[in-house]
C-alpha atoms as a PDB file:
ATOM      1  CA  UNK A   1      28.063 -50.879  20.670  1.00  0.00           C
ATOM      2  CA  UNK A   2      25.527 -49.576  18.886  1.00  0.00           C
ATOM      3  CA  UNK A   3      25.301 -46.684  17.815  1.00  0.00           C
ATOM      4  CA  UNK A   4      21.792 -44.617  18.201  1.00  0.00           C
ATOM      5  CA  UNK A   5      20.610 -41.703  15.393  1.00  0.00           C
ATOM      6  CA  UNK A   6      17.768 -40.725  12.882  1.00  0.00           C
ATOM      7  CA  UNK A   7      16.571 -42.961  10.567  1.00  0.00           C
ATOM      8  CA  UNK A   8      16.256 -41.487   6.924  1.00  0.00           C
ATOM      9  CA  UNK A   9      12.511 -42.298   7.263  1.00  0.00           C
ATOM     10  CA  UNK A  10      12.384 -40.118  10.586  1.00  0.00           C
ATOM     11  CA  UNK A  11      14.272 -37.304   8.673  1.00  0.00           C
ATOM     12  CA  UNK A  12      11.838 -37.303   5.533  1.00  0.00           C
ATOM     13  CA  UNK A  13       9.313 -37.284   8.441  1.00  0.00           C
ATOM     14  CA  UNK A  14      10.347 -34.266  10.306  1.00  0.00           C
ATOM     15  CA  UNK A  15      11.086 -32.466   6.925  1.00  0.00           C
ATOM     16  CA  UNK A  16       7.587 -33.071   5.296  1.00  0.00           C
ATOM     17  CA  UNK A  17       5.605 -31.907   8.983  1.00  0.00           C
ATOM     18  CA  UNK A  18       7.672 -28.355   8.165  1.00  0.00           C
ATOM     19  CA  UNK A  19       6.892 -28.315   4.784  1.00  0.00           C
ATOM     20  CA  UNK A  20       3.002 -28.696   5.404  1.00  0.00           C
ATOM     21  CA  UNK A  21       3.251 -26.318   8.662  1.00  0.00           C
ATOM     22  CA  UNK A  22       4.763 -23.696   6.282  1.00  0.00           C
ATOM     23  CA  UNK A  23       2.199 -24.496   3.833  1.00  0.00           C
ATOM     24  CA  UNK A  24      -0.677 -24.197   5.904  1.00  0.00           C
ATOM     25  CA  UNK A  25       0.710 -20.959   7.450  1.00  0.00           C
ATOM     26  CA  UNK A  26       1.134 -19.323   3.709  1.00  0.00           C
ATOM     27  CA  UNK A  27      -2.249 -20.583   3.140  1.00  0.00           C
ATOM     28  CA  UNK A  28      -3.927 -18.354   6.069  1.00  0.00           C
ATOM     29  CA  UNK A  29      -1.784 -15.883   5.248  1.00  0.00           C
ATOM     30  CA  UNK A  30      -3.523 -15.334   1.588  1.00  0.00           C
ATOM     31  CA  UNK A  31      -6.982 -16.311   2.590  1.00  0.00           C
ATOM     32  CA  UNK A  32      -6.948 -13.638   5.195  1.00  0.00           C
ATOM     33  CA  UNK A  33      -5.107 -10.646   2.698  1.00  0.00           C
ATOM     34  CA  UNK A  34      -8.205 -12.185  -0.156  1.00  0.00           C
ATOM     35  CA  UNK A  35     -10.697 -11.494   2.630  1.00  0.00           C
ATOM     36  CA  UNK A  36      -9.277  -7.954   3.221  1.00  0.00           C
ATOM     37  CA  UNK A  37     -12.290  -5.056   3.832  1.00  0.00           C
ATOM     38  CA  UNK A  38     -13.226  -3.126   1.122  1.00  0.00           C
ATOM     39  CA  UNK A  39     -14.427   0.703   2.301  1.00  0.00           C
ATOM     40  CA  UNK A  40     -14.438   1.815  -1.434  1.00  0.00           C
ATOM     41  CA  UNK A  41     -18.931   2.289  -1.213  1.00  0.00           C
ATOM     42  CA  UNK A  42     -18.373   4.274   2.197  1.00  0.00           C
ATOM     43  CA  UNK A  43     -16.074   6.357   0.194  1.00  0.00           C
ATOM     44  CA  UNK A  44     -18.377   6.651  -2.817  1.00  0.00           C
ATOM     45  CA  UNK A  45     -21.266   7.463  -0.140  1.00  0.00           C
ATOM     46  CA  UNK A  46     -19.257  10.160   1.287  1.00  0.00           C
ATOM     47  CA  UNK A  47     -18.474  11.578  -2.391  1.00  0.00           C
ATOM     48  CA  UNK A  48     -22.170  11.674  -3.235  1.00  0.00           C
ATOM     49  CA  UNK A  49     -23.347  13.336  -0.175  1.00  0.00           C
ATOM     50  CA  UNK A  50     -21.271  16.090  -0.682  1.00  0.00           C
ATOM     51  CA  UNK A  51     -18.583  14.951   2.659  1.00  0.00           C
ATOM     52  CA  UNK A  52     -15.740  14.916   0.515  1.00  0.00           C
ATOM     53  CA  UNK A  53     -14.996  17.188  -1.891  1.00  0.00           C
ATOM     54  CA  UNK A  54     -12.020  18.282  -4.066  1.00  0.00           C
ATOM     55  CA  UNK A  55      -9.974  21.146  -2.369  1.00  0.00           C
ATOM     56  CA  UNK A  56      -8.755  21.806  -5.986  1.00  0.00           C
ATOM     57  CA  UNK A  57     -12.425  22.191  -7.827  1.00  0.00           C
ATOM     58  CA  UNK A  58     -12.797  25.711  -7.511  1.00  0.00           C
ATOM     59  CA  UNK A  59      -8.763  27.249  -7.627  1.00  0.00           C
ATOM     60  CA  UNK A  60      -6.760  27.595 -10.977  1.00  0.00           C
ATOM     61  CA  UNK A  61      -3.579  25.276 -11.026  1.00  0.00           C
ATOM     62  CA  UNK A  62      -1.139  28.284  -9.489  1.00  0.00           C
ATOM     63  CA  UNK A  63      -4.036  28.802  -6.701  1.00  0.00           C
ATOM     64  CA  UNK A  64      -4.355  25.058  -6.124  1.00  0.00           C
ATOM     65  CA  UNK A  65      -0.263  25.260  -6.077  1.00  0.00           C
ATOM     66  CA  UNK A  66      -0.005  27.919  -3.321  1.00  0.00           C
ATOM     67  CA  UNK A  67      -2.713  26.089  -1.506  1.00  0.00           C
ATOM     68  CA  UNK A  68      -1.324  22.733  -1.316  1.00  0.00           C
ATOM     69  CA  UNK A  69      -1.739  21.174   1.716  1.00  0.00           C
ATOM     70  CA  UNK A  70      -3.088  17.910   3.815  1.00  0.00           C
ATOM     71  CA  UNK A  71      -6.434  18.367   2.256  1.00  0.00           C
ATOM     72  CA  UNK A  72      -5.155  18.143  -1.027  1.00  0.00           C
ATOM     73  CA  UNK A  73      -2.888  14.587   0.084  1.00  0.00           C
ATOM     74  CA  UNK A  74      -5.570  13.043   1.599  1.00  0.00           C
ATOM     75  CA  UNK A  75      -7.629  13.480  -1.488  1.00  0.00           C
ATOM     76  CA  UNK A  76      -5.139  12.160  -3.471  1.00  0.00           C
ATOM     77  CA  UNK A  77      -4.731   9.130  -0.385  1.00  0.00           C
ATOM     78  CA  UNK A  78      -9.139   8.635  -1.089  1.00  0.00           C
ATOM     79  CA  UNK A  79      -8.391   8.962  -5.191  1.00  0.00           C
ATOM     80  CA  UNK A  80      -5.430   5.853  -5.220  1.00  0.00           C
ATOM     81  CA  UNK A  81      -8.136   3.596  -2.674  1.00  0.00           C
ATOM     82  CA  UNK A  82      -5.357   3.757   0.134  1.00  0.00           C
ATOM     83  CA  UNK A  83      -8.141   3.503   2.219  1.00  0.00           C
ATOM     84  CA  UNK A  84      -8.560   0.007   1.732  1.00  0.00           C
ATOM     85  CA  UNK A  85      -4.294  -0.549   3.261  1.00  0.00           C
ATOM     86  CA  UNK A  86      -4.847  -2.714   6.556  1.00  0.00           C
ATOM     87  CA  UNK A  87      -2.942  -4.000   9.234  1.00  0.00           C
ATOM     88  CA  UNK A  88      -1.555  -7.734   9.102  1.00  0.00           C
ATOM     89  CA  UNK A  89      -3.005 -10.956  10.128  1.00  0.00           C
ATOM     90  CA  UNK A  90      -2.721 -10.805  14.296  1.00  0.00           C
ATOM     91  CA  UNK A  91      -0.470  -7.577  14.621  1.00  0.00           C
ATOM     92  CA  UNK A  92      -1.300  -3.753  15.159  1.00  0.00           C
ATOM     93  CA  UNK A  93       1.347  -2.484  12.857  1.00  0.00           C
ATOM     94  CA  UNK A  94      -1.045  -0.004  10.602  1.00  0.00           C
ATOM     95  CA  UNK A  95       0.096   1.322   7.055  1.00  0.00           C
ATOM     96  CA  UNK A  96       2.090   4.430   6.843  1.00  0.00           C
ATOM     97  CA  UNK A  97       2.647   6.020   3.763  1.00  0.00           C
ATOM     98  CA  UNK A  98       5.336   8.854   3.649  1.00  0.00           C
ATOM     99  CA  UNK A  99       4.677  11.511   0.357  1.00  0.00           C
ATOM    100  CA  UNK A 100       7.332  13.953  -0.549  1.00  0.00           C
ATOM    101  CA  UNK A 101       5.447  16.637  -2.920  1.00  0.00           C
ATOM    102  CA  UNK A 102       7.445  19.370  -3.868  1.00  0.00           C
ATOM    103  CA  UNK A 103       9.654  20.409  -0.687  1.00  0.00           C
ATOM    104  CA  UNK A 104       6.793  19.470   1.346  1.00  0.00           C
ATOM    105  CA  UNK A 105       6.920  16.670   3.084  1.00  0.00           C
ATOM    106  CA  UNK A 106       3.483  14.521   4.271  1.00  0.00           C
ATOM    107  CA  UNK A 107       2.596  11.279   6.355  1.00  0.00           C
ATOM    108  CA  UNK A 108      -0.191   9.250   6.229  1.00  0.00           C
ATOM    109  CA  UNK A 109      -1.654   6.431   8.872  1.00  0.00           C
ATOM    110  CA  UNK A 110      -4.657   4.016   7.797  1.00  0.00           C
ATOM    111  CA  UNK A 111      -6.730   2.761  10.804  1.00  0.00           C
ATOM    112  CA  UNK A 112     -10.171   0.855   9.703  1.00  0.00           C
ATOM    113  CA  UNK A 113     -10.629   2.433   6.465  1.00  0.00           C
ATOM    114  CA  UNK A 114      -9.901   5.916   7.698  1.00  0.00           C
ATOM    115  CA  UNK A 115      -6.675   8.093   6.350  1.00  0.00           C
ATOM    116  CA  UNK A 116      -5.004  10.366   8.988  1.00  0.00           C
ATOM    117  CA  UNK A 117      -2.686  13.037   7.179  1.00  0.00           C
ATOM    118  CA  UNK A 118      -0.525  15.408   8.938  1.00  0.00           C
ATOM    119  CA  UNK A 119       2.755  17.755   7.694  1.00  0.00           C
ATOM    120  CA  UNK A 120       6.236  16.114   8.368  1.00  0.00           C
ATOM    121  CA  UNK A 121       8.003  12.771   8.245  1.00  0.00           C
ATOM    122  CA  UNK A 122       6.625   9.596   9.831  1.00  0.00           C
ATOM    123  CA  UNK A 123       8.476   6.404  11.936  1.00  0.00           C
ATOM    124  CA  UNK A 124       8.407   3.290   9.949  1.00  0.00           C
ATOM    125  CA  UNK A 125       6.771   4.073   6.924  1.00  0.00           C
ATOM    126  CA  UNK A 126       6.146   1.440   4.254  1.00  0.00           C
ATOM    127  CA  UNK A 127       6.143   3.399   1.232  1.00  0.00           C
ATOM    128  CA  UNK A 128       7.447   6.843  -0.070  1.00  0.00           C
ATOM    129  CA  UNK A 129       5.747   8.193  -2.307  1.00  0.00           C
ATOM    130  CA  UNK A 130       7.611  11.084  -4.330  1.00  0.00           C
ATOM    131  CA  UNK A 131       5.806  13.947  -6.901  1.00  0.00           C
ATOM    132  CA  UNK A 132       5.947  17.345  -7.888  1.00  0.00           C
ATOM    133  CA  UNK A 133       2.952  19.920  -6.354  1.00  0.00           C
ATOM    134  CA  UNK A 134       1.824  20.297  -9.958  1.00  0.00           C
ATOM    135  CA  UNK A 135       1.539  16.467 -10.607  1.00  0.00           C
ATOM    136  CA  UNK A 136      -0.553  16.107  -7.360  1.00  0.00           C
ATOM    137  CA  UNK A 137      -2.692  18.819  -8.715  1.00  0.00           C
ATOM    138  CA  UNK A 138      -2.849  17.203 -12.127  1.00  0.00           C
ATOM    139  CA  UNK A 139      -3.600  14.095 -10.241  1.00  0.00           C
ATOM    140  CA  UNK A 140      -6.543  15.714  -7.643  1.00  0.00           C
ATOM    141  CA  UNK A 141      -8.358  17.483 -10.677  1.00  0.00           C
ATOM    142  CA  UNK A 142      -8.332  14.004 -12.873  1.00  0.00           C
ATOM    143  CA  UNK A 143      -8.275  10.510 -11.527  1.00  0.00           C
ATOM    144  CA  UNK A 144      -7.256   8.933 -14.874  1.00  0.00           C
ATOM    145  CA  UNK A 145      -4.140  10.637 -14.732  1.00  0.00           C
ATOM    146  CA  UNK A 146      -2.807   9.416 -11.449  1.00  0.00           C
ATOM    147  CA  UNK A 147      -1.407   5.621 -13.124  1.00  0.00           C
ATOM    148  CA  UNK A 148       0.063   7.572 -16.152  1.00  0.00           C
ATOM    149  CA  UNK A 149       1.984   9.966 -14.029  1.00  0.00           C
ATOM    150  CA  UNK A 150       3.596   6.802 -11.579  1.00  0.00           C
ATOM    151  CA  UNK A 151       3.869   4.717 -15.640  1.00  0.00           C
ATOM    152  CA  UNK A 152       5.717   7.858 -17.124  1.00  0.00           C
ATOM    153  CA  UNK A 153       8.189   8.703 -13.914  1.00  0.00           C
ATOM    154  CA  UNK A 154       6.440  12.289 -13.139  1.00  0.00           C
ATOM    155  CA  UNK A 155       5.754  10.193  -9.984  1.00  0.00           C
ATOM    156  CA  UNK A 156       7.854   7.282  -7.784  1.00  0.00           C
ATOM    157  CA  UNK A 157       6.991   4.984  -5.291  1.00  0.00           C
ATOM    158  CA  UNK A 158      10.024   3.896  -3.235  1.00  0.00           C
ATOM    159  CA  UNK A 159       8.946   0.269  -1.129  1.00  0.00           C
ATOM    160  CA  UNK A 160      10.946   1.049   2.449  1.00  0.00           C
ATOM    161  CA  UNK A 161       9.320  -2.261   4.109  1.00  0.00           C
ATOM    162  CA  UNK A 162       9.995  -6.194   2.911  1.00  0.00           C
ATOM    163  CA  UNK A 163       7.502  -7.348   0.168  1.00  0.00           C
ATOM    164  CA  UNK A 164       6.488  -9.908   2.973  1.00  0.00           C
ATOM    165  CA  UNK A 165       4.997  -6.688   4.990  1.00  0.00           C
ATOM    166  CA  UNK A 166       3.457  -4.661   1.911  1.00  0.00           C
ATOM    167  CA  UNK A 167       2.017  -7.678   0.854  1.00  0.00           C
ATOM    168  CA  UNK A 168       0.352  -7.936   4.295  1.00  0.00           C
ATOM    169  CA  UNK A 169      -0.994  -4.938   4.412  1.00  0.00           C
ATOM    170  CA  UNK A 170      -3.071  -4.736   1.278  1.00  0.00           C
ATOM    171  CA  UNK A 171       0.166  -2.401  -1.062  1.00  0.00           C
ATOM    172  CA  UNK A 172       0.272  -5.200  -3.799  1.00  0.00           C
ATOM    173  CA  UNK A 173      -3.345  -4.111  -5.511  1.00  0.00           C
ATOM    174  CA  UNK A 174      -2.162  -0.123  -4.627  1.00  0.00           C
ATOM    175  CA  UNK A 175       1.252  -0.812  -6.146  1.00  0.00           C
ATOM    176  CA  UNK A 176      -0.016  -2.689  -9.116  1.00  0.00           C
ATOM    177  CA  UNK A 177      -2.547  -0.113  -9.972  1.00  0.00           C
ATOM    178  CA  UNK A 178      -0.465   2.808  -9.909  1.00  0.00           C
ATOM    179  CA  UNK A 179       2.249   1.499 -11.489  1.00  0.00           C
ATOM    180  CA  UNK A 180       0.773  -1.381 -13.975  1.00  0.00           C
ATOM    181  CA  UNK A 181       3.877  -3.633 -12.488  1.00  0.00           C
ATOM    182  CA  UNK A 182       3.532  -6.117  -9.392  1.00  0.00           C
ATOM    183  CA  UNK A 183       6.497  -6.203  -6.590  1.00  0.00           C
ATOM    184  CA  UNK A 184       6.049  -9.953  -6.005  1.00  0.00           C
ATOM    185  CA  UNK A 185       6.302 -10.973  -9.857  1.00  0.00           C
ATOM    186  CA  UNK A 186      10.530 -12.099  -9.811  1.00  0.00           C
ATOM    187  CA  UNK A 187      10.038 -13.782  -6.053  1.00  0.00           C
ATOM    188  CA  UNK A 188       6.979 -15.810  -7.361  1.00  0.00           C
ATOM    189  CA  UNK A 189       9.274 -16.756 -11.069  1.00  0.00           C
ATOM    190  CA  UNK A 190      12.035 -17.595  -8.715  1.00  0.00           C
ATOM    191  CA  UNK A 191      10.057 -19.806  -6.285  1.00  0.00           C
ATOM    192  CA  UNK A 192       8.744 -21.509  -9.174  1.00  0.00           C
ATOM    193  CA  UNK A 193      11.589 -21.979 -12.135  1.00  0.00           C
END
């Protein structure tokens, strides 16, 4: 009798039609993220006419201190670009940032370009983002200073999603510029060493 099974040609088959499925799928995946929206000139529009404007411009530091608030996070939010987050390719799952400044704790939701910050914790946030009330100041007053405080630990960012998900949603080019290191560097050296 004989006996009935895969040739080797039939498993080299069935192994290359994954390998080009999962390349095909990685390469939508990137075109897509490289296509992302950029709302950076709505932002600048809003700066010049006068729509958005620092809630620290007119306070000394201690003022700007005992004022702190959502206004002040979701100028910081405009100042970093986090309006440019999105959600993934064929899902509704929107970015949520979660900022712990001070004792106060923050949440933030990006829909279309638009940041949404309230007081409190938020479900399933991507990031945390952790800084002292007189760093976020610091970093409202002068946007230069926002990558040296993240480069010289006055200010963290903890990644609470997979790099798969931040990656998705637009976090590499935030992550990068904040903190002058990419989260995807050791996968990419391991995928290709």
């Amino acid at each position: 009798m004989k006996k009935r099974g895969m040739s080797a040609f039939g498993v080299v088959l069935i192994i290359l039609i994954f390998v080009l499925a999962g390349l095909i799928v990685m390469g939508i995946v990137l075109y897509s993220s490289s296509k992302e929206k950029d709302y950076t000139e709505i932002y600048s529009e809003r700066n010049a006419s006068g729509n958005f404007v620092n809630p620290a411009a007119s306070l000394t530091n201690e003022e700007a201190i005992a004022a702190f608030d959502e206004s002040f996070v979701y100028y910081l939010l405009v100042n970093i670009k986090a309006y440019n987050l999105h959600e993934p390719l064929a899902s509704s799952d929107t970015p949520k940032i979660e900022l712990y400044i001070g004792e106060d704790i923050f949440n933030a939701e990006v829909k279309d370009g638009e940041i949404d910050v309230n007081g409190g914790e938020i479900e399933g946030e991507d990031i945390i983002i952790r800084t002292s009330k007189e760093e976020a100041v610091e970093m409202t007053r002068e946007k230069n200073y926002i990558k040296s405080s993240f480069e010289n630990g006055k200010s963290s960012i903890e990644l609470v999603s997979g790099k798969t998900e931040l990656f998705s949603k637009g976090y590499l080019k935030l992550y990068t510029e904040l903190t002058g290191k990419s989260f995807t560097g050791s996968a990419i050296k391991r995928f290709f060493s």
